[in-house]
Protein backbone atom coordinates (compact mmCIF):
# COMPACT_ATOMS: atom_id res chain seq x y z
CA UNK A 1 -98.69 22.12 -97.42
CA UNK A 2 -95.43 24.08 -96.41
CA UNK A 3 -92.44 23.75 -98.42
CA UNK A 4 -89.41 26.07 -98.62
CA UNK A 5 -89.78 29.23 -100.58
CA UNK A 6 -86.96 31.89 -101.29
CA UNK A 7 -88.35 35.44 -101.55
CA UNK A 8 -86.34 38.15 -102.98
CA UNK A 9 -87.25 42.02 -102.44
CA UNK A 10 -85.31 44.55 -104.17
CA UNK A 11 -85.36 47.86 -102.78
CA UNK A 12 -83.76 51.66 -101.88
CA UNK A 13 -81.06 51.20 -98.97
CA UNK A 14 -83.58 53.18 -96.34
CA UNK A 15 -82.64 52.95 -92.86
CA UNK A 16 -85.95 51.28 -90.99
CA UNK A 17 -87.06 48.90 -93.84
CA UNK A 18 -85.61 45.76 -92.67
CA UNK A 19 -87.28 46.07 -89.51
CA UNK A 20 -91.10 46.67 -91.32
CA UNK A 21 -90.15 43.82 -93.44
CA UNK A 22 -89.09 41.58 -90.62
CA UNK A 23 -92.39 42.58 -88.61
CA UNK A 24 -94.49 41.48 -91.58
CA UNK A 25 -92.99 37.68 -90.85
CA UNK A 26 -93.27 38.43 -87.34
CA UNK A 27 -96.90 39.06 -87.14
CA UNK A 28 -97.69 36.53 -89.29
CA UNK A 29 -95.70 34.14 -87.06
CA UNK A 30 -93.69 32.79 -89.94
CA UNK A 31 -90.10 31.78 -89.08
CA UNK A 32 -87.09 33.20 -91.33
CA UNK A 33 -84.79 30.61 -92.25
CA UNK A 34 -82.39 32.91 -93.79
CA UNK A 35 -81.93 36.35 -94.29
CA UNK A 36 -79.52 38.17 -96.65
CA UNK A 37 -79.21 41.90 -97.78
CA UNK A 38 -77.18 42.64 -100.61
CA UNK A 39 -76.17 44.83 -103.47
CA UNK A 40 -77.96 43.59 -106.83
CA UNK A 41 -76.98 44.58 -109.99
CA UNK A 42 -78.89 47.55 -110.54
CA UNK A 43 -76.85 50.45 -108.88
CA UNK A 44 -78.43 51.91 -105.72
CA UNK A 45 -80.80 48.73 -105.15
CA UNK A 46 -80.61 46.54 -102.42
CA UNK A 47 -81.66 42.77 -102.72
CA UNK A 48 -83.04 41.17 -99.62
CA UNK A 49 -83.24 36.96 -100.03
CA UNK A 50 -85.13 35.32 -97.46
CA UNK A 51 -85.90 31.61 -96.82
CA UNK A 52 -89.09 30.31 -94.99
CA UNK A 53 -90.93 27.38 -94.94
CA UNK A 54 -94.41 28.00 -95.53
CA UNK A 55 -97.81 27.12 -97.12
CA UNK A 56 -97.99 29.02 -100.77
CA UNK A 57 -101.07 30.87 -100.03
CA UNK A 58 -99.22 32.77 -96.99
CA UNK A 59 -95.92 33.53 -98.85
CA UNK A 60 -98.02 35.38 -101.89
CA UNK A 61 -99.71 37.13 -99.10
CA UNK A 62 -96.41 38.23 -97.52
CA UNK A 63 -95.01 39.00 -100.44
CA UNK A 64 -97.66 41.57 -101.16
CA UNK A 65 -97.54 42.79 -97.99
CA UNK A 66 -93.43 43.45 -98.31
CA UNK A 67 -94.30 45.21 -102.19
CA UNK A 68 -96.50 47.52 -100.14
CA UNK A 69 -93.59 49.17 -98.45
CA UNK A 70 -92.99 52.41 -100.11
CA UNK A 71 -89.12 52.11 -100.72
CA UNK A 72 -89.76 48.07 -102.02
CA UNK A 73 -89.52 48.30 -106.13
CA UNK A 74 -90.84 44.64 -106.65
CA UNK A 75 -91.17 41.36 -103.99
CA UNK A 76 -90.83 37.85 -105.52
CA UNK A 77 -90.92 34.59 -104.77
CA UNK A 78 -89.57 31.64 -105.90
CA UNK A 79 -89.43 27.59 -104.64
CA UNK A 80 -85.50 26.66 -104.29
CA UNK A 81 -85.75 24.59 -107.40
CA UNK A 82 -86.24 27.47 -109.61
CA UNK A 83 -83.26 29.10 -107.48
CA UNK A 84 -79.57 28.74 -107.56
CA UNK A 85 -78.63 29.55 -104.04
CA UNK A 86 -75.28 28.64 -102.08
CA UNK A 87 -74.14 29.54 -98.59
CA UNK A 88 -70.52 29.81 -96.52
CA UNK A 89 -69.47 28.41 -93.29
CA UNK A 90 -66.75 28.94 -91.46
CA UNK A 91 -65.35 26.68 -88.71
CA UNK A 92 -62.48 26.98 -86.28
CA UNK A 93 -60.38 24.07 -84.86
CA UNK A 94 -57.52 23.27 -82.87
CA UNK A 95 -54.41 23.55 -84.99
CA UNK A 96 -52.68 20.71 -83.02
CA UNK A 97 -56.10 18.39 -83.87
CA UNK A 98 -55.16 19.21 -87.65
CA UNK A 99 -51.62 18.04 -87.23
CA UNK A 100 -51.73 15.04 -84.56
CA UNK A 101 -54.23 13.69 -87.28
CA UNK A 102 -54.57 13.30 -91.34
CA UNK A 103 -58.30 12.63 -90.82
CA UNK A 104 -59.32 16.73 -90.63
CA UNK A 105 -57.10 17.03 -94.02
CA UNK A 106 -59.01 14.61 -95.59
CA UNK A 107 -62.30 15.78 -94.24
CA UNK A 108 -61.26 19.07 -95.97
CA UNK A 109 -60.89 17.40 -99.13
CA UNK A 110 -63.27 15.10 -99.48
CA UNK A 111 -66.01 18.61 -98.95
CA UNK A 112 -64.15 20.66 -101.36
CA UNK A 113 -63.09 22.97 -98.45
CA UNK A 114 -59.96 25.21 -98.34
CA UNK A 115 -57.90 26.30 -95.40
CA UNK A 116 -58.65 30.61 -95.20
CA UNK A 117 -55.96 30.97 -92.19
CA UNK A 118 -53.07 29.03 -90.02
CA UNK A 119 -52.46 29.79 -86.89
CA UNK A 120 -50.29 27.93 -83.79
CA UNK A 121 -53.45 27.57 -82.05
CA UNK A 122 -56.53 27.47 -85.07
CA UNK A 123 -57.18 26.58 -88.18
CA UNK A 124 -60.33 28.50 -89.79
CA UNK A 125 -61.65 26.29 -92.74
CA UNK A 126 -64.39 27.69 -95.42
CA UNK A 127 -67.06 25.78 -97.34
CA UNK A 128 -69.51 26.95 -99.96
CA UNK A 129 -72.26 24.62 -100.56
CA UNK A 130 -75.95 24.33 -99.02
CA UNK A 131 -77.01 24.01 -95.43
CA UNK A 132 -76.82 20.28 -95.57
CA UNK A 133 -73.59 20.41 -96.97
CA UNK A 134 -71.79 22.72 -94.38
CA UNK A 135 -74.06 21.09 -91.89
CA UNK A 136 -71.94 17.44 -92.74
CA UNK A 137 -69.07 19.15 -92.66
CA UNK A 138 -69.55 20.80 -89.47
CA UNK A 139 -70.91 17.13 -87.76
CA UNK A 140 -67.29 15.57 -89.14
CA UNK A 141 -65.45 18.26 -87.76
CA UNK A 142 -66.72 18.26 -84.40
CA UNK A 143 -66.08 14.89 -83.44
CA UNK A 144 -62.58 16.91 -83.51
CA UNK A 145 -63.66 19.84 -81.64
CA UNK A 146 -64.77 22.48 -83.55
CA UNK A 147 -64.13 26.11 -81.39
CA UNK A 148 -66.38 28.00 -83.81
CA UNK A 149 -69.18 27.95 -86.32
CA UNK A 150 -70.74 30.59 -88.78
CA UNK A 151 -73.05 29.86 -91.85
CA UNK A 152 -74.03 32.65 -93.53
CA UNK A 153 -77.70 33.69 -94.95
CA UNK A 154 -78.45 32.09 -98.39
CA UNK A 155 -77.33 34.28 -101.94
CA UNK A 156 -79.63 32.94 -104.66
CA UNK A 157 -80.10 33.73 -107.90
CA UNK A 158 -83.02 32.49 -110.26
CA UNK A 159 -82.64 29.68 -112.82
CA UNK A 160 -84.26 32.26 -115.28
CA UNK A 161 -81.64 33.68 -117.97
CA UNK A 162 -83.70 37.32 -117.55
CA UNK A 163 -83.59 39.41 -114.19
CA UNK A 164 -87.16 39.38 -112.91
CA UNK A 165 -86.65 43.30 -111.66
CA UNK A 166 -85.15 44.57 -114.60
CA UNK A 167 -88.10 43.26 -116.56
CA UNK A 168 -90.63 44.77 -113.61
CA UNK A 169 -89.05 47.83 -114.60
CA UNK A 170 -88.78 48.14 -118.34
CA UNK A 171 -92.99 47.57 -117.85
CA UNK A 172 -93.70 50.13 -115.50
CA UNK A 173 -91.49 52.67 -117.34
CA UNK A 174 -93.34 51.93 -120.47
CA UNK A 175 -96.48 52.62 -118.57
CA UNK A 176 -95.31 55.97 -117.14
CA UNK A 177 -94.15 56.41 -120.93
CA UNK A 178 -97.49 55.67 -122.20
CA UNK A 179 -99.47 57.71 -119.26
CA UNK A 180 -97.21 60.92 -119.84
CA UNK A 181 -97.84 60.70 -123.80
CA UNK A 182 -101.74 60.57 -122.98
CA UNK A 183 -101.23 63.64 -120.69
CA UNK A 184 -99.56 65.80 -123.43
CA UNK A 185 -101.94 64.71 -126.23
């Protein structure tokens, strides 16, 4: 059964790898709901986060095909429950709808959205939430005309209080550790 899955791959910035990973979906022919590519918070490592909805026994599968890429430290992957993920829309409208009208204001308001810029002739507004939060947003706004739309990729984090590479990495240094020590005995 297919359910949403968030996979996270940390990795060296390499020019090229986003295309192998995205060709590993591709030939599969699984769908990327999101995509995201990010500093983490290990200096010089690059998080990717993406969203698909699949069956479990094809996202392990693409998972190990993504830690098979030679500048990929570790893959994971996690359902959304043990994630906490947000994403950011912007949306454009007419600055005269916003003033002929209180109902955009309270739109605004009632979604926990601020006002990023005022202009005679827009208004760009920014939310933070999850897709079917900016997706509301977006359906209340366009009954106003809305002139432009963005949502971003999905950032996630997990639920977990320990980072998942960091671990991955204390363990495989205290392999090498234990591997050089048996070399120089």
């Amino acid at each position: 059964m297919k359910q949403e899955y968030i996979i996270t791959a940390y990795s060296e910035n390499h020019i090229g790898l986003l295309n192998r990973i995205t060709i590993i979906f591709t030939r599969r022919k699984v769908n990327i709901e999101s995509l995201t590519v990010s500093e983490s918070a290990l200096k010089g490592i690059s998080k990717f986060t993406i969203v698909v909805n699949e069956t479990t026994d094809k996202v392990i599968n693409i998972v190990k095909q993504i830690d098979k890429q030679i500048e990929v430290l570790k893959a994971f992957y996690n359902t959304s429950d043990e994630m906490i993920f947000q994403e950011i829309a912007l949306y454009k409208v007419s600055t005269s709808a916003l003033m002929e009208s209180d109902q955009i204001e309270k739109l605004i308001r009632s979604h926990n959205a601020r006002i990023l810029e005022i202009t005679k002739e827009y208004t760009v507004i920014e939310k933070t939430g999850h897709k079917e939060e900016t997706q509301e947003l977006f359906e209340g706004l366009n009954s106003f005309g809305v002139l432009q739309f963005i949502r971003s990729g999905r950032v996630a984090i997990t639920r977990s209080p320990i980072e998942r590479l960091s671990e991955f990495l204390k363990e495989r240094d205290s392999l090498f550790d234990s591997i050089e020590a048996k070399k120089n005995n």
